[in-house]
Protein backbone atom coordinates (compact mmCIF):
# COMPACT_ATOMS: atom_id res chain seq x y z
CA UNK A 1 24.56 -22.27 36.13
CA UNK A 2 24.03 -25.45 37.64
CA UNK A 3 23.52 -28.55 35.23
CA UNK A 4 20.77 -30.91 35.78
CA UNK A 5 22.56 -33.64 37.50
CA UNK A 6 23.76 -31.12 40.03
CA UNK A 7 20.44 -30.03 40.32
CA UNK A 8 19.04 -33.74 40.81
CA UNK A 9 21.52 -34.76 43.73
CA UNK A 10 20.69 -31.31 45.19
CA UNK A 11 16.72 -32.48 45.03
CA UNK A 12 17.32 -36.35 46.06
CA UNK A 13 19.67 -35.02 49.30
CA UNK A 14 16.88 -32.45 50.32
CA UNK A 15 14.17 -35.91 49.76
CA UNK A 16 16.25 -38.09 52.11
CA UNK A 17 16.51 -35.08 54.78
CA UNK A 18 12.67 -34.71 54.50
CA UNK A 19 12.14 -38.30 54.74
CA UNK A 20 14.18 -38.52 57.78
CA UNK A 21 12.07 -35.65 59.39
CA UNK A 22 8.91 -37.22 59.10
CA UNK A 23 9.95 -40.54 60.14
CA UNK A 24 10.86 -39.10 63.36
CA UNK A 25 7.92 -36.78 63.47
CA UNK A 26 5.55 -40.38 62.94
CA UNK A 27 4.78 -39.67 59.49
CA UNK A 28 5.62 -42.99 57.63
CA UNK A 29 3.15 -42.23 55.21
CA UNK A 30 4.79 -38.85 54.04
CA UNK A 31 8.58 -40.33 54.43
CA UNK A 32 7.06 -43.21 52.04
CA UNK A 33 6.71 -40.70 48.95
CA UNK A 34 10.09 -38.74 49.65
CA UNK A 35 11.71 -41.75 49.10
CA UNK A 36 9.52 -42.93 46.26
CA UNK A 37 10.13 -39.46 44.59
CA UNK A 38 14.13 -39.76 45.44
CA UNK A 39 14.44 -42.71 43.68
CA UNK A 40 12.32 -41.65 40.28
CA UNK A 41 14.58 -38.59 39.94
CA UNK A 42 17.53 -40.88 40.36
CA UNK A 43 16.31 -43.12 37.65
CA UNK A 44 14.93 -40.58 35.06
CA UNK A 45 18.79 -39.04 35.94
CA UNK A 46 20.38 -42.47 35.98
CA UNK A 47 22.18 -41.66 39.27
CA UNK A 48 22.66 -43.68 42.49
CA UNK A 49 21.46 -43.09 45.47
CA UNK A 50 23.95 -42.13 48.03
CA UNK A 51 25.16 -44.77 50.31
CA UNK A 52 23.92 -43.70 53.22
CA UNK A 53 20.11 -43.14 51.61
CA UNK A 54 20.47 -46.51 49.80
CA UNK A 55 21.32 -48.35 52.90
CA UNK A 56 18.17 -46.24 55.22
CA UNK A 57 15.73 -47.39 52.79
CA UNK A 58 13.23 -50.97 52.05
CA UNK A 59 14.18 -51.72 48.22
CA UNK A 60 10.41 -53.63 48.13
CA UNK A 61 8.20 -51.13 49.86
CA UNK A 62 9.73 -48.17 49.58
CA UNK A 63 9.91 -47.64 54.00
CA UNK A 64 12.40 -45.19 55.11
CA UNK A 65 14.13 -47.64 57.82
CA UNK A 66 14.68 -47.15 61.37
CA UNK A 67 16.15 -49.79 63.56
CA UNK A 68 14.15 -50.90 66.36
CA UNK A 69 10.99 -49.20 65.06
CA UNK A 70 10.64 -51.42 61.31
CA UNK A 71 13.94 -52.64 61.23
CA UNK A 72 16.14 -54.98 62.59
CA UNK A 73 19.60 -55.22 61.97
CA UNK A 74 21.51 -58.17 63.00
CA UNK A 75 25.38 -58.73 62.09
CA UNK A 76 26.27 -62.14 60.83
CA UNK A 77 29.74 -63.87 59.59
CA UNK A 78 30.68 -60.23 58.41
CA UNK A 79 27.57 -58.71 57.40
CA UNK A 80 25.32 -56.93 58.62
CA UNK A 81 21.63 -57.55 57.77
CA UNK A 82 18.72 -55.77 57.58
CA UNK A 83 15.08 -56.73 58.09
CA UNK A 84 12.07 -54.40 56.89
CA UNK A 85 8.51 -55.47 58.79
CA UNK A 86 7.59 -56.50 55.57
CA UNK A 87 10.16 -59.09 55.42
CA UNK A 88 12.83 -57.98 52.70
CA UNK A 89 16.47 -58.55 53.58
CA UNK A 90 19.20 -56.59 52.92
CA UNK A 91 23.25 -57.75 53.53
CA UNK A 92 26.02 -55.54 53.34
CA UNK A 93 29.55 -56.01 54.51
CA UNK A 94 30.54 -54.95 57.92
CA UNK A 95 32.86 -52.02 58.25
């Protein structure tokens, strides 16, 4: 029987895969609580979000990110940088 971490990733995978579905079908709204509900069942888990959902993802309003729609992502002196359209940064290093 699965334990309930295993159960939580399971749920916050399915969220980010649901999220990226309605971006593309123009439902920001929608993708907006996928992500809000991802990241309360990390917290009440205390687990990280995966990389890849962490880095697809506004930190201050909760947008599920897509370059050239309400991103931009620049690279600078080996980082890249992201800007939401509501004006939160976010570095990285470059890989």
């Amino acid at each position: 029987m699965p334990d309930e971490t295993t159960i939580a990733r399971e749920r916050i995978d399915r969220l980010h895969a649901m999220a990226r579905e309605a971006v593309g079908e123009g439902r920001e709204d929608r993708a907006r609580e996928y992500v809000r509900t991802a990241r309360r069942i990390a917290e009440r888990h205390r687990l990280r979000l995966p990389r890849e959902f962490e880095r697809s993802i506004c930190r201050s309003c909760d947008t599920f990110l897509v370059p050239g729609r309400n991103a931009r992502v620049r690279t600078q002196s080996g980082h890249v940088v992201v800007t939401c359209s509501c004006g939160e940064h976010s570095r990285y290093p470059y890989r």
